[in-house]
PDB file of N, CA and C in Angstrom:
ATOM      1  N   UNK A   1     -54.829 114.298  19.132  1.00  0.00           N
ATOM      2  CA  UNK A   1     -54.372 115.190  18.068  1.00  0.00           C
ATOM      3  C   UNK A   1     -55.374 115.179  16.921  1.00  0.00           C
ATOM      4  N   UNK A   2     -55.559 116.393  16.356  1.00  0.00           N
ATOM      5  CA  UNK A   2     -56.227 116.379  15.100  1.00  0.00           C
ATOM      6  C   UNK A   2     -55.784 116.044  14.291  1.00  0.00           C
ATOM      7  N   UNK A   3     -56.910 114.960  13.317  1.00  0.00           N
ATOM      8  CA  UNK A   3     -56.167 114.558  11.769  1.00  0.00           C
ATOM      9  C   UNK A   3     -56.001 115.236  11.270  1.00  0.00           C
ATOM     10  N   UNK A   4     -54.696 115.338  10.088  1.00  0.00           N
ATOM     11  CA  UNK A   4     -54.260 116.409   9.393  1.00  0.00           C
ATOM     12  C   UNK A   4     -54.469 116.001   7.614  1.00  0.00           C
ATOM     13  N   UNK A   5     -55.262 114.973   8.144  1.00  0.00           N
ATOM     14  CA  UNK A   5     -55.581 114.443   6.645  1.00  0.00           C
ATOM     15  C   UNK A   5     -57.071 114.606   5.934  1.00  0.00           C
ATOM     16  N   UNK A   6     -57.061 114.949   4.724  1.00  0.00           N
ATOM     17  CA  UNK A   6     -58.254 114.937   4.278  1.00  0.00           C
ATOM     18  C   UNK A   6     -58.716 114.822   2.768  1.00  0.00           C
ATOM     19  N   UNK A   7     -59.813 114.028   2.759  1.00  0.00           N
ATOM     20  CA  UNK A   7     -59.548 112.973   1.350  1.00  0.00           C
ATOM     21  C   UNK A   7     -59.709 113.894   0.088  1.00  0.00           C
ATOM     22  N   UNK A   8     -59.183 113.671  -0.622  1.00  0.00           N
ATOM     23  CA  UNK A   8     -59.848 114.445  -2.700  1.00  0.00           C
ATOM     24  C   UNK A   8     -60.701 114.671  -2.565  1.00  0.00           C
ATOM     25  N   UNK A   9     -61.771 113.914  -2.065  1.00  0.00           N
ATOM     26  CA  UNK A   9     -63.201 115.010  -2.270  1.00  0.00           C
ATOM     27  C   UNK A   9     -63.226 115.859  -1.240  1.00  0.00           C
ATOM     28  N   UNK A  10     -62.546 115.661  -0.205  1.00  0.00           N
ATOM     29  CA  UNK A  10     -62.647 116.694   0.305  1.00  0.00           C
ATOM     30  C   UNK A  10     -61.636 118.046   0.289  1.00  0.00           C
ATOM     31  N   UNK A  11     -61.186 117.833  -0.205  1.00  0.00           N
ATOM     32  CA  UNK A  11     -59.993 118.837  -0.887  1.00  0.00           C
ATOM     33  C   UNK A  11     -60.735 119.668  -2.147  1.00  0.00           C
ATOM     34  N   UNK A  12     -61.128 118.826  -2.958  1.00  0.00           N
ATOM     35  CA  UNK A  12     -61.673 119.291  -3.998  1.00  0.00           C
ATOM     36  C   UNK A  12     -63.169 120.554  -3.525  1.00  0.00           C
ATOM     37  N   UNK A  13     -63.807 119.987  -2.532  1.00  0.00           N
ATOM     38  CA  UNK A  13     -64.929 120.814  -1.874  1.00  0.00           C
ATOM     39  C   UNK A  13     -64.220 122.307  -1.401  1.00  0.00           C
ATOM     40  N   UNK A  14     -63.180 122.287  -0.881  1.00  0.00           N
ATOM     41  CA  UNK A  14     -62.549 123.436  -0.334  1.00  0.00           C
ATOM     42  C   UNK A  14     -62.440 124.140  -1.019  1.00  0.00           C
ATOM     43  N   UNK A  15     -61.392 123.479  -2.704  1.00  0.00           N
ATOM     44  CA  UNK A  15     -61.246 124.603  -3.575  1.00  0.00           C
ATOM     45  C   UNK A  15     -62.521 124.919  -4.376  1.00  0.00           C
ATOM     46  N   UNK A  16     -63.126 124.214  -4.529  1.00  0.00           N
ATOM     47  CA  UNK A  16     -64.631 124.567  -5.310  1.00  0.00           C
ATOM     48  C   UNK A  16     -65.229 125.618  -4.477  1.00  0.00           C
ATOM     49  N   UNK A  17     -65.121 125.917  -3.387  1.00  0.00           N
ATOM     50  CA  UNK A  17     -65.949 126.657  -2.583  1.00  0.00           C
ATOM     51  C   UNK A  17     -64.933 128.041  -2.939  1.00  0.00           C
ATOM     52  N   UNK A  18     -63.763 128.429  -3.126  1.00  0.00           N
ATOM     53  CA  UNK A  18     -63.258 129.471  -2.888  1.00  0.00           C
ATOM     54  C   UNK A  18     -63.268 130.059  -2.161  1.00  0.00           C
ATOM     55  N   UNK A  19     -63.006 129.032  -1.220  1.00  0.00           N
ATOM     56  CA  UNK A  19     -62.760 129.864   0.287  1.00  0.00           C
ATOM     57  C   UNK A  19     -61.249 130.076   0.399  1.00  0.00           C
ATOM     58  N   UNK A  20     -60.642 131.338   0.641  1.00  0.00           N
ATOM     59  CA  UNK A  20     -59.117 131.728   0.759  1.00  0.00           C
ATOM     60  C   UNK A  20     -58.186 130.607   1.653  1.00  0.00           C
ATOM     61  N   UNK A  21     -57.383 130.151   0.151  1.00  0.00           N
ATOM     62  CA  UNK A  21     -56.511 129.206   1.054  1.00  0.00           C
ATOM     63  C   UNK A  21     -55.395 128.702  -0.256  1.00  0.00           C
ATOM     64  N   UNK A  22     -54.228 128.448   1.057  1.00  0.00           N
ATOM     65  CA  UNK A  22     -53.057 127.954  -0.134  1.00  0.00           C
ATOM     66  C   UNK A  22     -52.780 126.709  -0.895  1.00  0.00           C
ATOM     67  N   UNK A  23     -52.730 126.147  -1.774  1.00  0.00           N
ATOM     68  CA  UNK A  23     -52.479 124.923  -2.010  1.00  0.00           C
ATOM     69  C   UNK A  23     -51.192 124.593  -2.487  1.00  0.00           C
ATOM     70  N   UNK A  24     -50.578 123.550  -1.678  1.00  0.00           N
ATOM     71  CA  UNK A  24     -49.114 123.798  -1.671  1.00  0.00           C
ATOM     72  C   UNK A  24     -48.543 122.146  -2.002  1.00  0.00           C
ATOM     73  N   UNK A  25     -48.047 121.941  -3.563  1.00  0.00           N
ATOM     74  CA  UNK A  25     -47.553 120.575  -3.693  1.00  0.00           C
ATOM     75  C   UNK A  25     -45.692 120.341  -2.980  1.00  0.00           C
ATOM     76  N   UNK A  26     -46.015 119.942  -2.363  1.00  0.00           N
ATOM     77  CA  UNK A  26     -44.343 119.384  -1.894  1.00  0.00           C
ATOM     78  C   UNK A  26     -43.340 118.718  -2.936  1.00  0.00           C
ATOM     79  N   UNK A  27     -43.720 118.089  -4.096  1.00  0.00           N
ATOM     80  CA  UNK A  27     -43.441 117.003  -4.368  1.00  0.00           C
ATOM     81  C   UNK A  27     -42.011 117.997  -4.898  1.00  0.00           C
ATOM     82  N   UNK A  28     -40.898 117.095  -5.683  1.00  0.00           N
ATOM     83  CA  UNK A  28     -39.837 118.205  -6.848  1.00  0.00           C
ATOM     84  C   UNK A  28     -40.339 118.500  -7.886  1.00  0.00           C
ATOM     85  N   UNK A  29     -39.316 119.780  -8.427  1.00  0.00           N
ATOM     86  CA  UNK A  29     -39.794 120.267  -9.470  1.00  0.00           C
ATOM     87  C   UNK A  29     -40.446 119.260 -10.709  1.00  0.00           C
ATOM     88  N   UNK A  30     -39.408 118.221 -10.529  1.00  0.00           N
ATOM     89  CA  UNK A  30     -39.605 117.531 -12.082  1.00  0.00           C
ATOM     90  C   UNK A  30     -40.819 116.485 -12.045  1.00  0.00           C
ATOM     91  N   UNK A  31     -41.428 116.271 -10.602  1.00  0.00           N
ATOM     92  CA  UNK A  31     -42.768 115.896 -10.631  1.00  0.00           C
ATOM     93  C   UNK A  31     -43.874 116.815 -10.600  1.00  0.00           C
ATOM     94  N   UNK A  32     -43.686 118.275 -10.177  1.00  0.00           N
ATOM     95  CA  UNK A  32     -44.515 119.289 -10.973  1.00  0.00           C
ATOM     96  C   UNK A  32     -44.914 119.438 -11.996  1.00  0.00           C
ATOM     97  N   UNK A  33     -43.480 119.329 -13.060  1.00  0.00           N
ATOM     98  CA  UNK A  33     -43.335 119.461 -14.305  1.00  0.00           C
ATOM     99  C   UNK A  33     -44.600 118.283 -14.886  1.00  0.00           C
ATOM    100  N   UNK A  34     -44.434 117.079 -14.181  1.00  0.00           N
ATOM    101  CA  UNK A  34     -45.761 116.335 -15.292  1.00  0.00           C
ATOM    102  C   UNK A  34     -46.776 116.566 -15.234  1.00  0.00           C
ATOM    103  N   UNK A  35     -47.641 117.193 -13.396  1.00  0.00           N
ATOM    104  CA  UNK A  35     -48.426 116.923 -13.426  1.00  0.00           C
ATOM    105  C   UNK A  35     -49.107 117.876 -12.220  1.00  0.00           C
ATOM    106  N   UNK A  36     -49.740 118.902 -12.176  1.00  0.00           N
ATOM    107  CA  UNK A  36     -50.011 119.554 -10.812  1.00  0.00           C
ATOM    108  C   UNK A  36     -51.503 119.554 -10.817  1.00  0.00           C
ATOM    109  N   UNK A  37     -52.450 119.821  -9.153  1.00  0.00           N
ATOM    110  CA  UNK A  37     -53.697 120.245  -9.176  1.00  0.00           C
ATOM    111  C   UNK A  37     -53.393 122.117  -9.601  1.00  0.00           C
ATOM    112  N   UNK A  38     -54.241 122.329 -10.668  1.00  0.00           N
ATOM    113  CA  UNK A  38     -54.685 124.155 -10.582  1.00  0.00           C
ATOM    114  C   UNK A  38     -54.650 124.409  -9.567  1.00  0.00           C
ATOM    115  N   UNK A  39     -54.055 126.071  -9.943  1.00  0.00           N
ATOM    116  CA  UNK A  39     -53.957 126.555  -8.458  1.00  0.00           C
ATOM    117  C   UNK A  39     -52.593 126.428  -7.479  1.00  0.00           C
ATOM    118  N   UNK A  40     -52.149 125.523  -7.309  1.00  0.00           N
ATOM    119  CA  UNK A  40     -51.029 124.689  -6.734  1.00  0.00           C
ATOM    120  C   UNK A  40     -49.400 125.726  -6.319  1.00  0.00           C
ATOM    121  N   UNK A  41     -48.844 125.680  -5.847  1.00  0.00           N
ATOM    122  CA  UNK A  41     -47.567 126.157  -5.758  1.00  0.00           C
ATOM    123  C   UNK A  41     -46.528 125.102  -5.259  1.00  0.00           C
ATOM    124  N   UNK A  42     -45.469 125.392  -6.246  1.00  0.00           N
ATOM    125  CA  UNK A  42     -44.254 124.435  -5.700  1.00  0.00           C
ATOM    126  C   UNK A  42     -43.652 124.665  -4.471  1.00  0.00           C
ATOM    127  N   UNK A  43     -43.126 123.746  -3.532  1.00  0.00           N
ATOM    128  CA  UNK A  43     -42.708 124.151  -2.591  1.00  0.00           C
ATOM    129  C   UNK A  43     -42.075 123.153  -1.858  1.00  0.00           C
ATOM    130  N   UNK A  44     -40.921 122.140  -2.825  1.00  0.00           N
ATOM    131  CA  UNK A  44     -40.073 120.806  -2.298  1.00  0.00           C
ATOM    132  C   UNK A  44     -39.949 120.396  -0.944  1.00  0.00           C
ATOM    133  N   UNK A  45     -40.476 119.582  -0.808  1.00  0.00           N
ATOM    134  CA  UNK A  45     -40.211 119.028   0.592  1.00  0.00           C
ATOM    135  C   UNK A  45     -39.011 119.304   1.093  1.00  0.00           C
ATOM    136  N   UNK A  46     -37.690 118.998   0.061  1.00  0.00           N
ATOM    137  CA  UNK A  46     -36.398 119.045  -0.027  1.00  0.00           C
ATOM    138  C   UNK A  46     -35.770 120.424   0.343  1.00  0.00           C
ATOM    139  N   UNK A  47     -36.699 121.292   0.178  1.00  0.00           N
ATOM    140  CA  UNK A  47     -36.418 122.712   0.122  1.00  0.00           C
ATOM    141  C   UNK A  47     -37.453 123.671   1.824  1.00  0.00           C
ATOM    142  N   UNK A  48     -37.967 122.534   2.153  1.00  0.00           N
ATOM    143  CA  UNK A  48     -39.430 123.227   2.879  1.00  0.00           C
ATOM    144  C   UNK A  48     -39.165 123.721   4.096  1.00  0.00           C
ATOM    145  N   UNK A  49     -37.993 123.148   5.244  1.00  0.00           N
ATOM    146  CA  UNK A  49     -37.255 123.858   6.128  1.00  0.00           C
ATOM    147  C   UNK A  49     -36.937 125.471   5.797  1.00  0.00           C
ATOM    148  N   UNK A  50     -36.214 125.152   4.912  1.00  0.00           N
ATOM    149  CA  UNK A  50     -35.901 126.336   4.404  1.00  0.00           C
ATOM    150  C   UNK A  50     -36.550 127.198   3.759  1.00  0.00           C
ATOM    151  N   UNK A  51     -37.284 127.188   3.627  1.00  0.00           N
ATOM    152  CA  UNK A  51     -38.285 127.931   2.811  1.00  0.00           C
ATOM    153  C   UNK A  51     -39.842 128.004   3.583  1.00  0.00           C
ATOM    154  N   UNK A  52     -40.372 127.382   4.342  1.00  0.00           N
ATOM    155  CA  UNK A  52     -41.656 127.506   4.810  1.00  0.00           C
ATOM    156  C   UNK A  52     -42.020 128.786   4.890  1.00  0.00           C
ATOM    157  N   UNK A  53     -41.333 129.550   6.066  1.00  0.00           N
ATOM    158  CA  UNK A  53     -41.579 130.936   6.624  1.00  0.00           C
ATOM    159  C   UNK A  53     -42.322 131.922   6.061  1.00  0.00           C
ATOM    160  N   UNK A  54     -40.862 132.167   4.947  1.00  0.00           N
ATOM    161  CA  UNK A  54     -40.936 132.939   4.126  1.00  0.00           C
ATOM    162  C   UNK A  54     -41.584 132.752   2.889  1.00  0.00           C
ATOM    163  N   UNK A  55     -42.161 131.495   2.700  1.00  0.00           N
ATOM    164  CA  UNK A  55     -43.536 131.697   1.453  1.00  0.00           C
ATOM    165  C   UNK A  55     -45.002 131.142   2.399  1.00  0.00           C
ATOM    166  N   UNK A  56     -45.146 131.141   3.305  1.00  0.00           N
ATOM    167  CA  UNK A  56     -46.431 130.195   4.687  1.00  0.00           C
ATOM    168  C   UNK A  56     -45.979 131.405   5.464  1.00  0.00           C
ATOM    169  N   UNK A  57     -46.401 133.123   5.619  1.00  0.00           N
ATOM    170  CA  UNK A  57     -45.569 133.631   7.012  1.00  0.00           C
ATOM    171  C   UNK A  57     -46.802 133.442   7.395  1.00  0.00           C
ATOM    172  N   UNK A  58     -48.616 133.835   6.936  1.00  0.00           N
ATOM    173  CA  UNK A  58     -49.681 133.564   7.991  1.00  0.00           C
ATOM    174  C   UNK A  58     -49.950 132.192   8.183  1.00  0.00           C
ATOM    175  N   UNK A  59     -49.378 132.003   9.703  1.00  0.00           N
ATOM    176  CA  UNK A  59     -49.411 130.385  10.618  1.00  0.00           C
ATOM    177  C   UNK A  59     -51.443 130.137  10.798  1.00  0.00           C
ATOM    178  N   UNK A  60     -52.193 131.505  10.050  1.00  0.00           N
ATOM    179  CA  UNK A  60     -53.444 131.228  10.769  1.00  0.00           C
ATOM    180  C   UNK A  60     -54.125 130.896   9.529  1.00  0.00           C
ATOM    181  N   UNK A  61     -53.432 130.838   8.721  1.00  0.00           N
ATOM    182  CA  UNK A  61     -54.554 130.398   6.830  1.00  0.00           C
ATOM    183  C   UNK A  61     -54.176 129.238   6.615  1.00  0.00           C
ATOM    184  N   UNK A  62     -55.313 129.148   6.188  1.00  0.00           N
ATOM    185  CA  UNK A  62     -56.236 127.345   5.150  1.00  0.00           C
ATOM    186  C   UNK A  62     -54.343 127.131   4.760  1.00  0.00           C
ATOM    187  N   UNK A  63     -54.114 126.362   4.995  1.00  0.00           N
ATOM    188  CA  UNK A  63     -53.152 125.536   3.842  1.00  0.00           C
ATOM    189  C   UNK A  63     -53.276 123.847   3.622  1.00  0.00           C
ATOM    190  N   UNK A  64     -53.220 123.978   2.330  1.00  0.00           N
ATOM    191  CA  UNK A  64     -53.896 122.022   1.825  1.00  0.00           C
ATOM    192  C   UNK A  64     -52.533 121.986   1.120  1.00  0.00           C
ATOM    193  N   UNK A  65     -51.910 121.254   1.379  1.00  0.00           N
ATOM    194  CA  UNK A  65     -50.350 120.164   0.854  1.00  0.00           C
ATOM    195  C   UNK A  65     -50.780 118.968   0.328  1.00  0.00           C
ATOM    196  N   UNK A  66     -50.066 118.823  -0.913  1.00  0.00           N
ATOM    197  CA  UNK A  66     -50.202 117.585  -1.364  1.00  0.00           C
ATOM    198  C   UNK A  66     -48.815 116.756  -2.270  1.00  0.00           C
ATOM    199  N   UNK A  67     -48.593 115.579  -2.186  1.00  0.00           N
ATOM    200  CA  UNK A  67     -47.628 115.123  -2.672  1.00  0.00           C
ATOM    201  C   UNK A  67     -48.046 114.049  -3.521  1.00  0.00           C
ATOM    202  N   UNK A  68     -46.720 113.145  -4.301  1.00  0.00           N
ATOM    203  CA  UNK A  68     -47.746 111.649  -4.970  1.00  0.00           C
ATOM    204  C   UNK A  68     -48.823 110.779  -4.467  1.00  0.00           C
ATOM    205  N   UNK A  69     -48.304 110.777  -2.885  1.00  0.00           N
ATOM    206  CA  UNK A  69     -49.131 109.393  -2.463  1.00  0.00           C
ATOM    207  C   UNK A  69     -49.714 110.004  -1.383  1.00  0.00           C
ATOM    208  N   UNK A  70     -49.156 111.010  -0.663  1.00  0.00           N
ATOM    209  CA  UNK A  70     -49.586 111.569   0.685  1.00  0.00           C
ATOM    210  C   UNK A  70     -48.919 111.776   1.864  1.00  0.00           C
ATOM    211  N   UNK A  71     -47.537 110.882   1.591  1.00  0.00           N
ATOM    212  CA  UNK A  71     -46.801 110.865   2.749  1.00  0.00           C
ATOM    213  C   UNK A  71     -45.918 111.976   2.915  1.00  0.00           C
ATOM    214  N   UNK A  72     -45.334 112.297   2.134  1.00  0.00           N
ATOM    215  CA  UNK A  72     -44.539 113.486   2.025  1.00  0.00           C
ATOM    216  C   UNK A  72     -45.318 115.298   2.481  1.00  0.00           C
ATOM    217  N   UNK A  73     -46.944 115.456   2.061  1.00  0.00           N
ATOM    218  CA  UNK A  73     -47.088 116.072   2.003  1.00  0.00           C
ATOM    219  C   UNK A  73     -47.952 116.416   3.778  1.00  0.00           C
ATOM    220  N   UNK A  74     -48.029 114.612   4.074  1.00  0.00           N
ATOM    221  CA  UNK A  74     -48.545 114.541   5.712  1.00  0.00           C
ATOM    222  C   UNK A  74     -47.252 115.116   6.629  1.00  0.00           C
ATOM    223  N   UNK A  75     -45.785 114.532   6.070  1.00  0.00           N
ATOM    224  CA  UNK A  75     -44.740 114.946   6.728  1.00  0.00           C
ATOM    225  C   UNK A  75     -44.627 116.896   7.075  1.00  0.00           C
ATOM    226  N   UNK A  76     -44.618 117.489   5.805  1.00  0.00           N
ATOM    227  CA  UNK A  76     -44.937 118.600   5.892  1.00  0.00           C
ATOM    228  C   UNK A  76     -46.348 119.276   6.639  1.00  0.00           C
ATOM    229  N   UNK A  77     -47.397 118.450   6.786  1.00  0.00           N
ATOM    230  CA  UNK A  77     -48.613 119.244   7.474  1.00  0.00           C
ATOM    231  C   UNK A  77     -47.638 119.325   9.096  1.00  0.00           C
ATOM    232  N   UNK A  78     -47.291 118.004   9.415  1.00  0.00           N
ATOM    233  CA  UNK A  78     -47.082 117.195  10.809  1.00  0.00           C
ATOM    234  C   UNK A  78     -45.720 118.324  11.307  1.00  0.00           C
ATOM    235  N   UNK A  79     -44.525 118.758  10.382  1.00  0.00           N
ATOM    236  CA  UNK A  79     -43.704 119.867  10.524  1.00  0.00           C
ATOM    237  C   UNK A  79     -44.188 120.810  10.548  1.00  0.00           C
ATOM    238  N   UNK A  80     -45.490 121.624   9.992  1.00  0.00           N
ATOM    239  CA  UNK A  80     -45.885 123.188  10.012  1.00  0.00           C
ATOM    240  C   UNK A  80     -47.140 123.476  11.625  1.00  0.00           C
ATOM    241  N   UNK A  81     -47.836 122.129  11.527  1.00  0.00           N
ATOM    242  CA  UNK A  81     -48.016 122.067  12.892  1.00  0.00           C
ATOM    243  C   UNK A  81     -47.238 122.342  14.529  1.00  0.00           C
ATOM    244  N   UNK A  82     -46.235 121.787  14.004  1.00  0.00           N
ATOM    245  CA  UNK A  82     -45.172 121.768  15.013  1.00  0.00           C
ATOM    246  C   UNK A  82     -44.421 122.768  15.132  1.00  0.00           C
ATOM    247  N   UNK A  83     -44.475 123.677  13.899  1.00  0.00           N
ATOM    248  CA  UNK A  83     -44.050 125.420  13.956  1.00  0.00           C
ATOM    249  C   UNK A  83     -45.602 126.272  14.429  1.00  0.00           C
ATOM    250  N   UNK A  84     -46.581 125.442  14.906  1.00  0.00           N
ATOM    251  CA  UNK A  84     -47.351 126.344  15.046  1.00  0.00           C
ATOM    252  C   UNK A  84     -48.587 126.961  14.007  1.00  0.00           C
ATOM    253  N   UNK A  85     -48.692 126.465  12.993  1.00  0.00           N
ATOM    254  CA  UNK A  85     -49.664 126.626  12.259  1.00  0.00           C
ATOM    255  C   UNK A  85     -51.011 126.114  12.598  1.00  0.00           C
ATOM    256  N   UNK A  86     -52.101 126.465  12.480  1.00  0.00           N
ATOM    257  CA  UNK A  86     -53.262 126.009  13.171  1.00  0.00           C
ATOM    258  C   UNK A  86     -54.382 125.583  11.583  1.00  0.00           C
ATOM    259  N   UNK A  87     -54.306 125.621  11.061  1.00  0.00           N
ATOM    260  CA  UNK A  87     -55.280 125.083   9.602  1.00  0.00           C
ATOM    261  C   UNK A  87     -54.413 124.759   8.874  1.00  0.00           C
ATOM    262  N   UNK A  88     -53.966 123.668   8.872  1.00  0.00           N
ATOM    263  CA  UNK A  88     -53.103 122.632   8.112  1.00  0.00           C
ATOM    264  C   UNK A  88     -53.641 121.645   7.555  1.00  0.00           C
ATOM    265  N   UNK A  89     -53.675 120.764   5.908  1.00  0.00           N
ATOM    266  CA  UNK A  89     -54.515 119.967   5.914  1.00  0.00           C
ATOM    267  C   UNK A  89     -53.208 118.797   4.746  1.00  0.00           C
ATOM    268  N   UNK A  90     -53.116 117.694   4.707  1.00  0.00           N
ATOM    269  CA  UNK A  90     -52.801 117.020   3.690  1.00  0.00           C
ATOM    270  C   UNK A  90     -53.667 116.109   3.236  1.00  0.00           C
ATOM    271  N   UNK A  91     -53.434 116.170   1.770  1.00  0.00           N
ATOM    272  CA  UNK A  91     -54.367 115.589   0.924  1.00  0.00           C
ATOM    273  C   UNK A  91     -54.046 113.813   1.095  1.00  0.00           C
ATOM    274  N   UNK A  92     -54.866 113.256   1.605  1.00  0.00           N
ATOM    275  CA  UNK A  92     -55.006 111.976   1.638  1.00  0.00           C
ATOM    276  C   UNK A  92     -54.825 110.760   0.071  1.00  0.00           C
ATOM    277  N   UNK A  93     -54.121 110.617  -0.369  1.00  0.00           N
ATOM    278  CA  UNK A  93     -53.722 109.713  -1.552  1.00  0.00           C
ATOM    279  C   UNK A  93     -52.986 110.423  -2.437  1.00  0.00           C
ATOM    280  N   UNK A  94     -52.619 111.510  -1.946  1.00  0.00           N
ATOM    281  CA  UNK A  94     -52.347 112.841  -3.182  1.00  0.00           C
ATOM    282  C   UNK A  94     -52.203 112.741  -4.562  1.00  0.00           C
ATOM    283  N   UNK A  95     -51.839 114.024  -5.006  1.00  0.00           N
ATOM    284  CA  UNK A  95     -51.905 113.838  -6.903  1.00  0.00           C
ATOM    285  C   UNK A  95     -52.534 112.420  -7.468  1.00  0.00           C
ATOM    286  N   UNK A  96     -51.960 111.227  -6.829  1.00  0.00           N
ATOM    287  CA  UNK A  96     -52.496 110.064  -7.762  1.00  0.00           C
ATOM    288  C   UNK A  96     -53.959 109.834  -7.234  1.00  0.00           C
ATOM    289  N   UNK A  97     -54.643 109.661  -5.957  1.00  0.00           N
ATOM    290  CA  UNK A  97     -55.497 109.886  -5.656  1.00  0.00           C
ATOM    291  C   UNK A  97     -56.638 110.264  -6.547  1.00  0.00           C
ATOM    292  N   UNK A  98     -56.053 111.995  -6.443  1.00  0.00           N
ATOM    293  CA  UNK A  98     -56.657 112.886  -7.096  1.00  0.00           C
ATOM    294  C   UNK A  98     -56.776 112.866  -8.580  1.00  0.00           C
ATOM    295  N   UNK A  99     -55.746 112.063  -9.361  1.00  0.00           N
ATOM    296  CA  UNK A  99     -55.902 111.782 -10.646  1.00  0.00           C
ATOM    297  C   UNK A  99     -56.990 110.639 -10.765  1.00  0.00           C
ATOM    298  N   UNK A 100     -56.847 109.586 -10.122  1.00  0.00           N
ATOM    299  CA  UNK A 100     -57.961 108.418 -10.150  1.00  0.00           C
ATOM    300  C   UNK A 100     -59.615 108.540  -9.800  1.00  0.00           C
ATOM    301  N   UNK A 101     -59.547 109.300  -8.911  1.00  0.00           N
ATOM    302  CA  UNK A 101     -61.067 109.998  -8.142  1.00  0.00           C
ATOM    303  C   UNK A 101     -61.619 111.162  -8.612  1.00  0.00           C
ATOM    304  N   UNK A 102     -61.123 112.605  -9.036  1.00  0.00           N
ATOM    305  CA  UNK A 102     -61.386 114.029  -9.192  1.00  0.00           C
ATOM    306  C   UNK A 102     -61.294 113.888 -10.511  1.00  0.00           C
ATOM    307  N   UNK A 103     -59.915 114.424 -10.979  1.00  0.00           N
ATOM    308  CA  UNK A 103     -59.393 114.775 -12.611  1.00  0.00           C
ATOM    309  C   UNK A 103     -58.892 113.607 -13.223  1.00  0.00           C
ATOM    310  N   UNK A 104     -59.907 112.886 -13.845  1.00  0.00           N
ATOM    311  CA  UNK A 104     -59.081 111.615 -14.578  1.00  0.00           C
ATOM    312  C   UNK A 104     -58.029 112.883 -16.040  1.00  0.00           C
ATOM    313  N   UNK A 105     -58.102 113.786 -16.138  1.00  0.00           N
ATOM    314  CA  UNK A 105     -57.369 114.323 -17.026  1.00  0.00           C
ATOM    315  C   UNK A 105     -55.954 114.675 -16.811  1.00  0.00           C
ATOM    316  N   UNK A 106     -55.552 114.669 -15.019  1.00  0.00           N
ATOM    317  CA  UNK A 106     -54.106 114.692 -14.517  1.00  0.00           C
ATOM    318  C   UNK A 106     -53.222 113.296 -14.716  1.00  0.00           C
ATOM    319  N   UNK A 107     -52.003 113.676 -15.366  1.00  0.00           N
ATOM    320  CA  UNK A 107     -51.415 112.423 -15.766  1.00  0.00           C
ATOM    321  C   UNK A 107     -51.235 111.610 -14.398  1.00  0.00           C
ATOM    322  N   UNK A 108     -50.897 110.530 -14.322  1.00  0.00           N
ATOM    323  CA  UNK A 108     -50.467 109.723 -13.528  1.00  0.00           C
ATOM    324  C   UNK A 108     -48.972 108.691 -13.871  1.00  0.00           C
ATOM    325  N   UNK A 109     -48.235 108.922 -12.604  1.00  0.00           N
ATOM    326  CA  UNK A 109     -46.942 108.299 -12.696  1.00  0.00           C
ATOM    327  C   UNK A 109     -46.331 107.836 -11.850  1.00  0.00           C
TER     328      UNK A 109
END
């Protein structure tokens, strides 16, 4: 199986490049609220059954997920795979990661 993981810098290379693609935080609202990568769309893990489809309908585009630590947002790559999506990626250490390595300016919590 292909890894579905891939580290801050390499996340960060994707969006720097502007190459067309979604970036999709899993985490809840009220961890949005402190702290998101630009760009980003909410999209609760809690909520993501229900909701994938109809905000993810092309199964064939870039999508990069990310959550606090990574696990949540690997759970979601590892579910959209399994509906069939073919460019799926989760951010490896997520948001905090990405606050410690990329944007020391994203809060951390």
């Amino acid at each position: 199986m292909l890894s579905l993981e891939i580290t801050v810098q390499e996340a960060k290379a994707l969006l720097d490049s502007k190459a067309p693609l979604k970036l999709v935080d899993v985490r809840e609202a009220d961890e949005f609220a402190v702290c998101k990568i630009d760009g980003a769309e909410l999209l609760p893990l809690s909520a993501f059954a229900q909701e994938f489809a109809a905000r993810l309908p092309d199964k064939a585009q870039k999508i990069v997920l990310y959550c606090h630590h990574g696990m949540r947002s690997l759970r979601a790559a590892e579910f959209l795979a399994e509906q069939g999506y073919t460019d799926v990626k989760s951010v490896s250490g997520g948001i905090d990661a990405w606050a410690r390595e990329i944007d020391q300016t994203v809060p951390r919590y």
